[in-house]
C-alpha atoms as a PDB file:
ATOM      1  CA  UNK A   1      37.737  -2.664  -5.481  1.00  0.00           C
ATOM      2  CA  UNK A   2      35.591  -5.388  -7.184  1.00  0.00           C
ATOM      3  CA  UNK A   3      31.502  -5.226  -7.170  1.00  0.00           C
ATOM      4  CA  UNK A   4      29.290  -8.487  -6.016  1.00  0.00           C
ATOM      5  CA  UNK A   5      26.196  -8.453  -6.295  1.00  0.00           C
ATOM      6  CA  UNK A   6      23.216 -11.192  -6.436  1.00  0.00           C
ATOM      7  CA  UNK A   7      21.790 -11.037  -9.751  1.00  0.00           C
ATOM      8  CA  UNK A   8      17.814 -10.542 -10.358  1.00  0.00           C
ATOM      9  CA  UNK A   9      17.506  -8.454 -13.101  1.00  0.00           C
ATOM     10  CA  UNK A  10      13.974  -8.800 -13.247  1.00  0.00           C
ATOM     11  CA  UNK A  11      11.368 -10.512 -15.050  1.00  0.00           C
ATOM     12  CA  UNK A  12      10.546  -7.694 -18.084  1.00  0.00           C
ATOM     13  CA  UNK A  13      12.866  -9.235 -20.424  1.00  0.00           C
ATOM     14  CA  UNK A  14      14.548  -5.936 -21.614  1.00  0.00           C
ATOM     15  CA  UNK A  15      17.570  -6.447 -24.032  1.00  0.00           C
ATOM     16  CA  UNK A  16      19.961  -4.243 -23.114  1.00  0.00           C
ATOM     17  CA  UNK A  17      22.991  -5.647 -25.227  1.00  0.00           C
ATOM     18  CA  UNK A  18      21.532  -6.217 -28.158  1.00  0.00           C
ATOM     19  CA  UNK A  19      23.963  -6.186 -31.322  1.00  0.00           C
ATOM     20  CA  UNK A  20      24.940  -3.105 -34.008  1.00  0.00           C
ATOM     21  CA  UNK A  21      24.895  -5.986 -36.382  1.00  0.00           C
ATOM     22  CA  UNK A  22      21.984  -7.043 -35.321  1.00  0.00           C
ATOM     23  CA  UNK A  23      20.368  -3.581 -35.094  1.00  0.00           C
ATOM     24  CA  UNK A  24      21.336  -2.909 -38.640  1.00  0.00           C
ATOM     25  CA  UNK A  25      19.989  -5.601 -40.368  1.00  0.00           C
ATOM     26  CA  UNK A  26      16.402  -5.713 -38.482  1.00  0.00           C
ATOM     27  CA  UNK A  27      15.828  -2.392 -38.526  1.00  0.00           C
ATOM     28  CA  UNK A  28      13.371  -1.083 -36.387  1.00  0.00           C
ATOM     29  CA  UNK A  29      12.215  -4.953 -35.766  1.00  0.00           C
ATOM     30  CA  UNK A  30      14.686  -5.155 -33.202  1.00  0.00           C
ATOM     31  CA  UNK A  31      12.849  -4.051 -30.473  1.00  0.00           C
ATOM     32  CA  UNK A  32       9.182  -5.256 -29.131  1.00  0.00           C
ATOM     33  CA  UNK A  33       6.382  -4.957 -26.156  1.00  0.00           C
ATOM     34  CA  UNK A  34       7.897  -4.912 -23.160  1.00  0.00           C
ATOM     35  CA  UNK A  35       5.733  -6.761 -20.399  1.00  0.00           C
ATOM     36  CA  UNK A  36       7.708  -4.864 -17.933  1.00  0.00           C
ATOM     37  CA  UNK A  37       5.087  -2.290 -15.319  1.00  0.00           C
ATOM     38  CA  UNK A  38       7.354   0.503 -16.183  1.00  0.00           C
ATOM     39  CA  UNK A  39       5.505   3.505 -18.563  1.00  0.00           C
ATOM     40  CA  UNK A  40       9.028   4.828 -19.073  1.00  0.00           C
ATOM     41  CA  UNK A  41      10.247   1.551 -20.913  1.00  0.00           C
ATOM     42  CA  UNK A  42       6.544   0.330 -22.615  1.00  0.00           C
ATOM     43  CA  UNK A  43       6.047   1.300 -26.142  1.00  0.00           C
ATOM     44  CA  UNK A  44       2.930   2.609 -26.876  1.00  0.00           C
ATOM     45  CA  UNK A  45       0.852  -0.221 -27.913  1.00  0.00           C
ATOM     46  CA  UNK A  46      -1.784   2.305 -29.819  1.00  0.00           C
ATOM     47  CA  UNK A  47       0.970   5.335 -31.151  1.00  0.00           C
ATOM     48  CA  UNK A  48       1.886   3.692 -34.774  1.00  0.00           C
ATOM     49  CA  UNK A  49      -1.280   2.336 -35.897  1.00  0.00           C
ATOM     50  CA  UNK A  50      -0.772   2.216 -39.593  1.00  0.00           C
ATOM     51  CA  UNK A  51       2.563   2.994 -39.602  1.00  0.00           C
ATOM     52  CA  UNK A  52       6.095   1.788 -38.309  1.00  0.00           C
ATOM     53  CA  UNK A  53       7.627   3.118 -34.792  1.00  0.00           C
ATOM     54  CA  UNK A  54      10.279   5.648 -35.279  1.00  0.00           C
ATOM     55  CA  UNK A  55      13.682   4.371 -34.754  1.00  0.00           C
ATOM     56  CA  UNK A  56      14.639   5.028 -31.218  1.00  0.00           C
ATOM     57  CA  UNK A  57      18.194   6.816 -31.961  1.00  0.00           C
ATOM     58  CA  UNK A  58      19.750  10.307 -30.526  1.00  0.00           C
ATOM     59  CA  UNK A  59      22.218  12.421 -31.369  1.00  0.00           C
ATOM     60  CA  UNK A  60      25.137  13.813 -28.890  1.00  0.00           C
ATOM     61  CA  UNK A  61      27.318  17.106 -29.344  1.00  0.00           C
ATOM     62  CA  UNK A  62      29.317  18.117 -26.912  1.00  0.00           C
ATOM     63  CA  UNK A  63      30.892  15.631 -25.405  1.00  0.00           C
ATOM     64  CA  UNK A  64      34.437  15.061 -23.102  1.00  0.00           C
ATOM     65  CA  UNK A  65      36.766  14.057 -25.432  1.00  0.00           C
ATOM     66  CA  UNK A  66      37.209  11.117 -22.887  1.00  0.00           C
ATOM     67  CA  UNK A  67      33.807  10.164 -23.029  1.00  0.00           C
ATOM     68  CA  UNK A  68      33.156   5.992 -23.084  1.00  0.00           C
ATOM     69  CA  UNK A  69      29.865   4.372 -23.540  1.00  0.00           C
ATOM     70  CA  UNK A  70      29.957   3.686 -19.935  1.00  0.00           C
ATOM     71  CA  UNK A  71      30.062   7.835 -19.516  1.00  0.00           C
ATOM     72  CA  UNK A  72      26.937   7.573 -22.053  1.00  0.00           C
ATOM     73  CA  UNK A  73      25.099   5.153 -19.861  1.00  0.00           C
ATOM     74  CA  UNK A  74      25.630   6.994 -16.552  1.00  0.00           C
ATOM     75  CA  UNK A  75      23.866  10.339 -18.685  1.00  0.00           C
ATOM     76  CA  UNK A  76      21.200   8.239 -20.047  1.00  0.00           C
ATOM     77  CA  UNK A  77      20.714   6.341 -16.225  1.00  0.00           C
ATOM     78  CA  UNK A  78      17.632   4.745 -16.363  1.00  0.00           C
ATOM     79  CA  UNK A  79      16.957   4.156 -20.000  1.00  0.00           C
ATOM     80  CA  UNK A  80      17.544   1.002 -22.112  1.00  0.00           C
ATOM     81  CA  UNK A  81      21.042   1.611 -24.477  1.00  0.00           C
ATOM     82  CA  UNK A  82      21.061  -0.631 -27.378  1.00  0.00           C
ATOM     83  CA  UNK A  83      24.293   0.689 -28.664  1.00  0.00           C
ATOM     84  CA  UNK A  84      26.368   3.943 -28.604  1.00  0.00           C
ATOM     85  CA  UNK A  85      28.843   5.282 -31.616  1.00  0.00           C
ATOM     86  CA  UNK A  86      31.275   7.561 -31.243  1.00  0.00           C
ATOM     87  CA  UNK A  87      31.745   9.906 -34.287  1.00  0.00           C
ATOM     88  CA  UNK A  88      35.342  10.786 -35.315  1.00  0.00           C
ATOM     89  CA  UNK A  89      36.758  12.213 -38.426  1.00  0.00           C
ATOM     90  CA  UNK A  90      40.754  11.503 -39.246  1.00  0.00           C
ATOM     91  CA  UNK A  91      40.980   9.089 -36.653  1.00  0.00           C
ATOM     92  CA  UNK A  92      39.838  11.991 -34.134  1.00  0.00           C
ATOM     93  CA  UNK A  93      37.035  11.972 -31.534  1.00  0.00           C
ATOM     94  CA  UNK A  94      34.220  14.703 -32.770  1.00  0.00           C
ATOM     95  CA  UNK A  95      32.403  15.104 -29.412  1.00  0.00           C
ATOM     96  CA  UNK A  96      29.762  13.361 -31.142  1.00  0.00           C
ATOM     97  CA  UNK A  97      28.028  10.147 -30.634  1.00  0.00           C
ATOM     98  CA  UNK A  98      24.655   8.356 -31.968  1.00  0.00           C
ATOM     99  CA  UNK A  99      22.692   6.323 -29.125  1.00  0.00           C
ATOM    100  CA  UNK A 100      19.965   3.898 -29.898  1.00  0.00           C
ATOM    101  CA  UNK A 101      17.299   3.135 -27.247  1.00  0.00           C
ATOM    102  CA  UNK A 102      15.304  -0.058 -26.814  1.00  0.00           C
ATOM    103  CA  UNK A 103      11.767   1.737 -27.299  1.00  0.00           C
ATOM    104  CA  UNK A 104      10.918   4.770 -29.465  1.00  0.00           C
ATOM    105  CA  UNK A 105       9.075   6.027 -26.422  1.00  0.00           C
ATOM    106  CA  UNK A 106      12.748   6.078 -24.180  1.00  0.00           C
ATOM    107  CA  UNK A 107      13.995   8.892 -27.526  1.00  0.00           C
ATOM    108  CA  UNK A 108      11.267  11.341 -25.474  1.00  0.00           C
ATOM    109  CA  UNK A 109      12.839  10.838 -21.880  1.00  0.00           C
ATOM    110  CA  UNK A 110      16.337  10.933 -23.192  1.00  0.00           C
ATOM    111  CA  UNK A 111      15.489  14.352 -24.771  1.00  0.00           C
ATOM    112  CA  UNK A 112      14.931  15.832 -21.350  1.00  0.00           C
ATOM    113  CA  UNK A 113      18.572  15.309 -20.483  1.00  0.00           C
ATOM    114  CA  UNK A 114      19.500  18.035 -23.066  1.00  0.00           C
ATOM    115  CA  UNK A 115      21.685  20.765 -21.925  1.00  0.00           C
ATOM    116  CA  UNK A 116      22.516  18.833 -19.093  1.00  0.00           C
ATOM    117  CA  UNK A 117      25.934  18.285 -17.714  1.00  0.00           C
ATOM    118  CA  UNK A 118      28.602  15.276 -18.232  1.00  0.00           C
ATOM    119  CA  UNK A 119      31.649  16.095 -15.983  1.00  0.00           C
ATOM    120  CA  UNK A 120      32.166  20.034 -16.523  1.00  0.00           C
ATOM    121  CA  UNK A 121      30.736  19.691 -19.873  1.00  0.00           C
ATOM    122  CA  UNK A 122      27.129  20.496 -20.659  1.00  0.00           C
ATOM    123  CA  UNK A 123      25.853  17.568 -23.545  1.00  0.00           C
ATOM    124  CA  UNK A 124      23.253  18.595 -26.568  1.00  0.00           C
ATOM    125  CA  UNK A 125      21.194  15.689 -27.296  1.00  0.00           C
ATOM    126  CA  UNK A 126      18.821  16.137 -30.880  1.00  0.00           C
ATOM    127  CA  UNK A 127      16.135  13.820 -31.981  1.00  0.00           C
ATOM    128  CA  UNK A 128      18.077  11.936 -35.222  1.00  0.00           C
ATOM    129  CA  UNK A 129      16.820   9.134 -38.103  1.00  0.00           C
ATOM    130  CA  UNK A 130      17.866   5.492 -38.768  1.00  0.00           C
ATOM    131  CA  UNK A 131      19.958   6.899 -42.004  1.00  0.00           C
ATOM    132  CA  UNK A 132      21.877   9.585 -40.231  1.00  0.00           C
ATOM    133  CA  UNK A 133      22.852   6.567 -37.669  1.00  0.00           C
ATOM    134  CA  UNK A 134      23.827   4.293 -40.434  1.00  0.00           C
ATOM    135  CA  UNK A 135      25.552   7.261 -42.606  1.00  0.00           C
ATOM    136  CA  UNK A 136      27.761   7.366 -39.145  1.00  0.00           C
ATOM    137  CA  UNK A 137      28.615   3.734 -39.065  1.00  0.00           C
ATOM    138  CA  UNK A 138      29.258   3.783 -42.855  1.00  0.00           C
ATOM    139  CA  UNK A 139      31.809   6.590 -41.409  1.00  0.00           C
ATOM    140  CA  UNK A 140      33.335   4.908 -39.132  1.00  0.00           C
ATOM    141  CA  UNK A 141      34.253   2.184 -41.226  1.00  0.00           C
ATOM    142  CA  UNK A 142      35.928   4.554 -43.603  1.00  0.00           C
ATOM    143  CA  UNK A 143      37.357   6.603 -41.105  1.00  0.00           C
ATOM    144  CA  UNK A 144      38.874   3.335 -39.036  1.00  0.00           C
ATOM    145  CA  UNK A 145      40.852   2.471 -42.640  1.00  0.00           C
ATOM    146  CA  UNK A 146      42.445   5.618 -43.173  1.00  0.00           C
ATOM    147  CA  UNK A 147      42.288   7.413 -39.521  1.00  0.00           C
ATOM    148  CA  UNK A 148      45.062   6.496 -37.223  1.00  0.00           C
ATOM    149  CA  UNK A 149      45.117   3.528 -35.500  1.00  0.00           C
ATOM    150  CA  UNK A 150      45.393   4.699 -32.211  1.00  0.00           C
ATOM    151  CA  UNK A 151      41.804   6.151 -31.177  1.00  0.00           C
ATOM    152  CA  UNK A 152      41.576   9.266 -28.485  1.00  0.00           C
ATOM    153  CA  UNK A 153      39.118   7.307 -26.996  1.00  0.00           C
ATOM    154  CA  UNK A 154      37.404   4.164 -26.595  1.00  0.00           C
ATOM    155  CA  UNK A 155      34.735   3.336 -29.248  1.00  0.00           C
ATOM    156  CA  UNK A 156      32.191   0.740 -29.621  1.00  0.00           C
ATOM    157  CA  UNK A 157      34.021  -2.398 -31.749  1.00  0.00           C
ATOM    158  CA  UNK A 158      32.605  -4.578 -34.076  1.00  0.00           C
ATOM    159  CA  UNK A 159      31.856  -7.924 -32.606  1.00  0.00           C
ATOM    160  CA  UNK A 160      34.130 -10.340 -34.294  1.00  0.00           C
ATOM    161  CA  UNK A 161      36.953  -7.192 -34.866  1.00  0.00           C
ATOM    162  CA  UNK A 162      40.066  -9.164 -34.348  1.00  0.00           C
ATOM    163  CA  UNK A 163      38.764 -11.924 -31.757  1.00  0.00           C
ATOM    164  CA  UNK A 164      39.718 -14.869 -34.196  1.00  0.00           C
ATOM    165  CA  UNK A 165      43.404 -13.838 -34.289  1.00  0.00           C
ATOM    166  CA  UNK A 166      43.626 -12.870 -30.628  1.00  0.00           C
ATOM    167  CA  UNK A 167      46.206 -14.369 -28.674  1.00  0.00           C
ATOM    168  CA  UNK A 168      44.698 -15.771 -25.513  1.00  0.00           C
ATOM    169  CA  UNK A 169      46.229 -15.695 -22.276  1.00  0.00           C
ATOM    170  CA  UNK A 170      43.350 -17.231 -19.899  1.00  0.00           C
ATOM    171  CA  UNK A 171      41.746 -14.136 -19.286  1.00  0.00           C
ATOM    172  CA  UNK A 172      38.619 -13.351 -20.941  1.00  0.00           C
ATOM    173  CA  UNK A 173      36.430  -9.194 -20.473  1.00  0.00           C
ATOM    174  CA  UNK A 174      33.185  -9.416 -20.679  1.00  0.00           C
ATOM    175  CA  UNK A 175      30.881  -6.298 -21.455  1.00  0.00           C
ATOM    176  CA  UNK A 176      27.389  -5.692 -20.919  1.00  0.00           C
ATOM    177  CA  UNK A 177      26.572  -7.571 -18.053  1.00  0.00           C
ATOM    178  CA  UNK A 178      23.300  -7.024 -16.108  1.00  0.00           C
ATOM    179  CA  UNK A 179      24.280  -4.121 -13.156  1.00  0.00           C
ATOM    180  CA  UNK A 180      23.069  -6.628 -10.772  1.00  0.00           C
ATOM    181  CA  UNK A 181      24.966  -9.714 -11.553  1.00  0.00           C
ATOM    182  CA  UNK A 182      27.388 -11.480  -9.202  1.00  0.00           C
ATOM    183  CA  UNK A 183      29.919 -13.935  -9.510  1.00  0.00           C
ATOM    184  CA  UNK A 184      27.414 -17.254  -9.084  1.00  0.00           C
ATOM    185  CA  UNK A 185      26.211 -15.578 -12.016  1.00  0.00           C
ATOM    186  CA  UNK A 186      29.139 -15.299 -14.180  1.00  0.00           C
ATOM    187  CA  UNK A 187      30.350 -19.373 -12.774  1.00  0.00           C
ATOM    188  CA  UNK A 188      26.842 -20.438 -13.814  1.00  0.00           C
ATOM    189  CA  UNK A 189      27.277 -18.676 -17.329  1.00  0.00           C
ATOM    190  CA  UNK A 190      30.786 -20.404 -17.580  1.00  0.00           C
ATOM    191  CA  UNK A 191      29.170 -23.514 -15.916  1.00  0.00           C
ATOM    192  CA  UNK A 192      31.555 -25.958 -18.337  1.00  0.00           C
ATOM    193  CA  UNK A 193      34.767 -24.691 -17.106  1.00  0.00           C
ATOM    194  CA  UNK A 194      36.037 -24.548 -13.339  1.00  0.00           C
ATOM    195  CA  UNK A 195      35.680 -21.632 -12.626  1.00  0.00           C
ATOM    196  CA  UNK A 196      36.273 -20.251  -8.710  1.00  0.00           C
ATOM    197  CA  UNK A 197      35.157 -16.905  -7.760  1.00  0.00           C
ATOM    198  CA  UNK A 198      38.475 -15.875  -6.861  1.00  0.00           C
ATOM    199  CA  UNK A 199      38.555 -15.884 -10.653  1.00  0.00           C
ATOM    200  CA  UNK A 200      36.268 -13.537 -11.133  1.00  0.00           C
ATOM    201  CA  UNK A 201      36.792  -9.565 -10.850  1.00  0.00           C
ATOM    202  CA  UNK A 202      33.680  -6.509 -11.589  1.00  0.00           C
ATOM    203  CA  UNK A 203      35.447  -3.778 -12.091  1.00  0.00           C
ATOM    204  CA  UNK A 204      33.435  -0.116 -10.774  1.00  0.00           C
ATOM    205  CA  UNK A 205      33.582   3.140 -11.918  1.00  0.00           C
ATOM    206  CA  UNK A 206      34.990   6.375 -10.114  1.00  0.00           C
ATOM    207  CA  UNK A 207      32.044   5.915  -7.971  1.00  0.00           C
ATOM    208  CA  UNK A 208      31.895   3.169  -7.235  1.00  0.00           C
ATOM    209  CA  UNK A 209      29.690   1.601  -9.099  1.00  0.00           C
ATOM    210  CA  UNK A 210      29.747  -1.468 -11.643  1.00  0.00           C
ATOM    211  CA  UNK A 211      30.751  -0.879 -15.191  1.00  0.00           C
ATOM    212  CA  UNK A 212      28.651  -3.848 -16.601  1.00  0.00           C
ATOM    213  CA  UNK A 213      32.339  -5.187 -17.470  1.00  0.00           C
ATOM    214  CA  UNK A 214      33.973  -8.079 -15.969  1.00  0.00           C
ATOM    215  CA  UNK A 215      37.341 -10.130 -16.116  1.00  0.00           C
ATOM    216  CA  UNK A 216      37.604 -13.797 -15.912  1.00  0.00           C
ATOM    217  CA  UNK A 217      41.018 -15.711 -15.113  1.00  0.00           C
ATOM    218  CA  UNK A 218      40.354 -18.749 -16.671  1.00  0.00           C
ATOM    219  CA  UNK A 219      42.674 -22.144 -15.873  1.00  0.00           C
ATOM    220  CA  UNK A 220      44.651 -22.437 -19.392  1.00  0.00           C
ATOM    221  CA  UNK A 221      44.435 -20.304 -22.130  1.00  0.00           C
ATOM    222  CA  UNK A 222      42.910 -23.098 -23.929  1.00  0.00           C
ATOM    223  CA  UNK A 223      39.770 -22.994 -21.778  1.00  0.00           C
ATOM    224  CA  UNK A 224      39.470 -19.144 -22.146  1.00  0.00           C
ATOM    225  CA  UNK A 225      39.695 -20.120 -25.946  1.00  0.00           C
ATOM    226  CA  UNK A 226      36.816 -22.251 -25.513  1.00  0.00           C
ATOM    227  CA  UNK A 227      34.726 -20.124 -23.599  1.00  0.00           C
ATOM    228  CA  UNK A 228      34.444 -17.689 -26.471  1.00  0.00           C
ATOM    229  CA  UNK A 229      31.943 -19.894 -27.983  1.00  0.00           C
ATOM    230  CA  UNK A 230      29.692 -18.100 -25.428  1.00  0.00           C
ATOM    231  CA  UNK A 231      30.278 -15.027 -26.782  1.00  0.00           C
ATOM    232  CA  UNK A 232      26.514 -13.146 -27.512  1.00  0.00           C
ATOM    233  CA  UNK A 233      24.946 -15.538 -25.473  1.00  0.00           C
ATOM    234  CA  UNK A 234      22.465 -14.153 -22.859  1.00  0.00           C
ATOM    235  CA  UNK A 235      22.843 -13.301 -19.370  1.00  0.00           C
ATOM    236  CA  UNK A 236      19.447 -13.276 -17.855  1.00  0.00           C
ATOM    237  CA  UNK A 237      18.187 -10.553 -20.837  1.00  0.00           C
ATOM    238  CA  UNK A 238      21.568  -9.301 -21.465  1.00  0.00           C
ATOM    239  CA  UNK A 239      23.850 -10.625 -24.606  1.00  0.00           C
ATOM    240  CA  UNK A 240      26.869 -10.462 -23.194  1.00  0.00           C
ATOM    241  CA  UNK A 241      30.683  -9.497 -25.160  1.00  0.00           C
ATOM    242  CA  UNK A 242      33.256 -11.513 -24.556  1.00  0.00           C
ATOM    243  CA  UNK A 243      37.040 -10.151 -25.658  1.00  0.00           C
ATOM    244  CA  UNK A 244      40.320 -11.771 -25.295  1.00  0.00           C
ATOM    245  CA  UNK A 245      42.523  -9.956 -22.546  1.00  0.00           C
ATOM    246  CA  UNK A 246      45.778  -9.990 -20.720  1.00  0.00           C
ATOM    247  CA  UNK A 247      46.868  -9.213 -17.273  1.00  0.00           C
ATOM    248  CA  UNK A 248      47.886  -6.002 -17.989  1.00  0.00           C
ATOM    249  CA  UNK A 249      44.729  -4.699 -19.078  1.00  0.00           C
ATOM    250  CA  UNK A 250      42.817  -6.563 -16.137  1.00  0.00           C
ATOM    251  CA  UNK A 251      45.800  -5.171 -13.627  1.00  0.00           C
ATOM    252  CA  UNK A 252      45.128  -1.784 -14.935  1.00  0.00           C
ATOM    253  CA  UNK A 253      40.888  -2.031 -15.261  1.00  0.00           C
ATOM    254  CA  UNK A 254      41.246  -3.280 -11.235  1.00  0.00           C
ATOM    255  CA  UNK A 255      43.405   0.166 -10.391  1.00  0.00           C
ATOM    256  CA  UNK A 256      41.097   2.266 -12.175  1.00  0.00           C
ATOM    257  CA  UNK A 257      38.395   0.811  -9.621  1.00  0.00           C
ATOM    258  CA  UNK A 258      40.325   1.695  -6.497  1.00  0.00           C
END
């Protein structure tokens, strides 16, 4: 079951993919005045006279121990998601997670959803601080050296984490597209290779709706080599992933649709 859509995300300029890396070293600077209508997403432009914003992160307990970030999205519907991290301790998923918002004011709204349910599961969310967040990644990194390879569940991955030494096979996933994007979309992103839409599969959710991933069969493996130079390049106000994949994993991401 593949998603098309025409793509108009909309002229308020809201990064929704922005970077850990780039979240890490800029610090609260990361984020800025939205020119968007919308009093959920605009910062306050008179709250932090005098003094810096806060830095728009939560904290999750209680989560399904098969939570993704896509799980964390759905719960957080309607609010910008710079980036989520999964805690885990001996290479074991915690059931908690960090999740940074584009706007200090979006940390208020995405209190709300406390006590509220994922799956069968009801999720605690707490109000947390930039060094808790960067404790956790500190974590992660320590935890992804000595924990066990093989994760219980998917985690966010660092951007360049293995991509150089990636065999390619033609097929490239790309994560964080815009909800609303389509395949003239992803053709015109890709506009230096010849591309067909045939080519091009969105792959949904258990409801049916898009995962803001994609997989594109490319003509050689050599071209899906060279499209990587596109990787964190924007989609409309989205910087977009791109991993090296396989036909296995876009056979089994196209089942998991149907």
């Amino acid at each position: 079951m593949f998603y098309r859509g025409n793509y108009a995300d909309g002229g308020d300029g809201r990064e929704m993919g922005a970077k850990r890396q780039r979240v890490v070293e800029q610090g609260s600077s990361f984020y800025g005045t939205s020119p968007g209508p919308s009093f959920m997403y605009n910062p306050t432009p008179f709250g932090y006279v005098g003094q810096p914003p806060p830095f728009p992160v939560v904290k999750l307990r209680g989560l399904p121990f098969d939570c993704t970030e896509v799980h964390v999205a759905e719960f957080f519907h309607g609010l910008d998601i710079v980036d989520v991290l999964f805690v885990h301790k001996n290479g074991k998923f915690t059931g908690e997670a960090f999740c940074v918002f584009g706007y200090p004011l979006q940390v208020d709204f995405a209190l709300q959803r406390n006590r509220q349910n994922m799956g069968r599961r009801y999720v605690e969310v707490f109000r947390s601080k930039r060094q808790e967040y960067y404790k956790a990644i500190a974590g992660e990194v320590l935890d992804s050296r000595g924990g066990s390879p093989r994760r219980s569940v998917p985690i966010s991955k660092s951007y360049d984490e293995g991509k150089d030494t990636a065999e390619h096979t033609g097929i490239l996933r790309l994560r964080g597209l815009p909800f609303s994007a389509g395949k003239d979309d992803i053709i015109e992103f890709f506009k230096d290779f010849m591309l067909i839409e045939d080519s091009i599969h969105f792959t949904l959710n258990s409801e049916g709706r898009p995962t803001g991933e994609a997989f594109v069969e490319f003509p050689t493996a050599e071209d899906s080599k060279g499209a990587m130079a596109k990787d964190r390049m924007t989609l409309g106000s989205r910087y977009i992933e791109l991993f090296p994949s396989s036909h296995e994993e876009l056979d089994e991401a196209l089942l998991r649709g149907r």
